[in-house]
C-alpha atoms as a PDB file:
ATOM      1  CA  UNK A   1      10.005 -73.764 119.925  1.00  0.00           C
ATOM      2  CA  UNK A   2       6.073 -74.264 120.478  1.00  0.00           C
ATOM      3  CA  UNK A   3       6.287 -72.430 123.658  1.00  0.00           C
ATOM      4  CA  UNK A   4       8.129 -69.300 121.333  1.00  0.00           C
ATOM      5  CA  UNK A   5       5.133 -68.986 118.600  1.00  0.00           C
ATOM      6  CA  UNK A   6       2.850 -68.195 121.300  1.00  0.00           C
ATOM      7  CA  UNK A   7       4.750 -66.233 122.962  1.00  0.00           C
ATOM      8  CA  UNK A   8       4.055 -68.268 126.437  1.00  0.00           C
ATOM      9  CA  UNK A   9       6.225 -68.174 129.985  1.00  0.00           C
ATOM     10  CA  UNK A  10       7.059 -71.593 130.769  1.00  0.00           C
ATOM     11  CA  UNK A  11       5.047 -71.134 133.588  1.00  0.00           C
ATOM     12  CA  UNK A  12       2.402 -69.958 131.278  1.00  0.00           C
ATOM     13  CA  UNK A  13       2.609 -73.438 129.503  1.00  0.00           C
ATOM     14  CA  UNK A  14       2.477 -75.642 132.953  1.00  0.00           C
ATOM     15  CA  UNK A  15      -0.688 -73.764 134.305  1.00  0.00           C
ATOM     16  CA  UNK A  16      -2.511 -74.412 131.218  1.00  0.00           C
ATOM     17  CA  UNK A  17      -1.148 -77.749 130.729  1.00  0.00           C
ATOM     18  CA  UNK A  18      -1.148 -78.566 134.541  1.00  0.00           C
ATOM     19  CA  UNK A  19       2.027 -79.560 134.994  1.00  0.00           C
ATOM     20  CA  UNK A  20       4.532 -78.444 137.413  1.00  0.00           C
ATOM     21  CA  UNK A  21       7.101 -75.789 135.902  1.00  0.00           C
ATOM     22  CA  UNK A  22       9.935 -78.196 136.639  1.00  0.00           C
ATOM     23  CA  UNK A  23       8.457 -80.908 134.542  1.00  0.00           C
ATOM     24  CA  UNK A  24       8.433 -78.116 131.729  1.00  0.00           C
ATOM     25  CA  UNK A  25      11.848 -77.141 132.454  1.00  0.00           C
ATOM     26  CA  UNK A  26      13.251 -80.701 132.216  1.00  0.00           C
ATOM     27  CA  UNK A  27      11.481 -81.452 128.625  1.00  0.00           C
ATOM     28  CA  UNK A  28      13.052 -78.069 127.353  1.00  0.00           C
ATOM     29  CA  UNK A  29      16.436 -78.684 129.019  1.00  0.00           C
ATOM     30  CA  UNK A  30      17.453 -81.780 126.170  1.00  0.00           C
ATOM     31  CA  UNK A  31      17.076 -82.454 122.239  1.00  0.00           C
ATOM     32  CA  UNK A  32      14.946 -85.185 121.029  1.00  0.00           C
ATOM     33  CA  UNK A  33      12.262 -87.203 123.177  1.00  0.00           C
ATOM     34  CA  UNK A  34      11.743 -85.116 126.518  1.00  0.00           C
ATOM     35  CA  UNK A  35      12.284 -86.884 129.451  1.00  0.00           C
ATOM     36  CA  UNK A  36       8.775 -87.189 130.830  1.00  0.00           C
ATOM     37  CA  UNK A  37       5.156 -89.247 131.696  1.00  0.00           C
ATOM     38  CA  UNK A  38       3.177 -90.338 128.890  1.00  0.00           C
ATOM     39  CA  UNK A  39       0.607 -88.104 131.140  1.00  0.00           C
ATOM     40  CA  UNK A  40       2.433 -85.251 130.849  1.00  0.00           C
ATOM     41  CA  UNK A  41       3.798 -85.403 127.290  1.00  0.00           C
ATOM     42  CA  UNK A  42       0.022 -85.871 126.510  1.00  0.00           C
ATOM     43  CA  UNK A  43      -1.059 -82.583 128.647  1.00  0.00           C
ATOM     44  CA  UNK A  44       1.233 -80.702 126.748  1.00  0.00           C
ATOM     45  CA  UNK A  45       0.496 -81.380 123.313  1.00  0.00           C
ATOM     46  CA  UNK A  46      -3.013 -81.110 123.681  1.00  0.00           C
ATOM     47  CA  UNK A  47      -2.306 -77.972 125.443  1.00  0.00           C
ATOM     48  CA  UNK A  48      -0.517 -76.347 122.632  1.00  0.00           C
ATOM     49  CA  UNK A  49      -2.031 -78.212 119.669  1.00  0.00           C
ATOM     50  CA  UNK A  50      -5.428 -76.163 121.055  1.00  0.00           C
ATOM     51  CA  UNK A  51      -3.708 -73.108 121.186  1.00  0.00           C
ATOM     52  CA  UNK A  52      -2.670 -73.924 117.456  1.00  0.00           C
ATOM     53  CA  UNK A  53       0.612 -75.573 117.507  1.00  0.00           C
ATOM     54  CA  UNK A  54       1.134 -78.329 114.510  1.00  0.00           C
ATOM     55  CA  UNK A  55       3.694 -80.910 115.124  1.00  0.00           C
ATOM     56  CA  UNK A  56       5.116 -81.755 112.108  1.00  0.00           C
ATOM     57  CA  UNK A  57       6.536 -86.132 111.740  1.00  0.00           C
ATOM     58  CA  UNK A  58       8.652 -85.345 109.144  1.00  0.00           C
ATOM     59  CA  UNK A  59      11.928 -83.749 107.721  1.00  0.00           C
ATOM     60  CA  UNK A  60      12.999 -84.318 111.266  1.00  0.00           C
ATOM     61  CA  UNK A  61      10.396 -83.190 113.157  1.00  0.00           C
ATOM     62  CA  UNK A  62       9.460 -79.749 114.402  1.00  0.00           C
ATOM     63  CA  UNK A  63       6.519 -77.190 115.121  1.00  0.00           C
ATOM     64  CA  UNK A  64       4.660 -74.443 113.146  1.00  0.00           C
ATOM     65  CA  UNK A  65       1.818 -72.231 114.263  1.00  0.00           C
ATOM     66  CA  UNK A  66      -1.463 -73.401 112.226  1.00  0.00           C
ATOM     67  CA  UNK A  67      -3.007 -69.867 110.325  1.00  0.00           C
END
């Protein structure tokens, strides 16, 4: 959903995340915790929380773009 409100390639995402597509292809590929590295979970939220992504705790979780 992140990846869809900017409008980002997954390969978009794991070049500025730098992390291999595959490892953004296997956290996409199930619902709830992806299967990944602390690392990598890291590189990706910082990636998209930069890019204005808010991850929300609550109501069960989700994503908004920050305006």
């Amino acid at each position: 959903m992140a990846r869809g409100h900017l409008k980002w390639s997954a390969e978009e995402l794991a070049g500025a995340a730098g992390v291999g597509l595959s490892t953004i292809r296997r956290m996409e590929s199930v619902d709830g915790p992806p299967p990944s590295t602390v690392a990598n979970l890291q590189a990706v939220q910082k990636t998209l929380e930069a890019e204005g992504i808010v991850f929300i705790d609550d109501n069960g979780g989700g994503v908004k773009l920050k305006r």
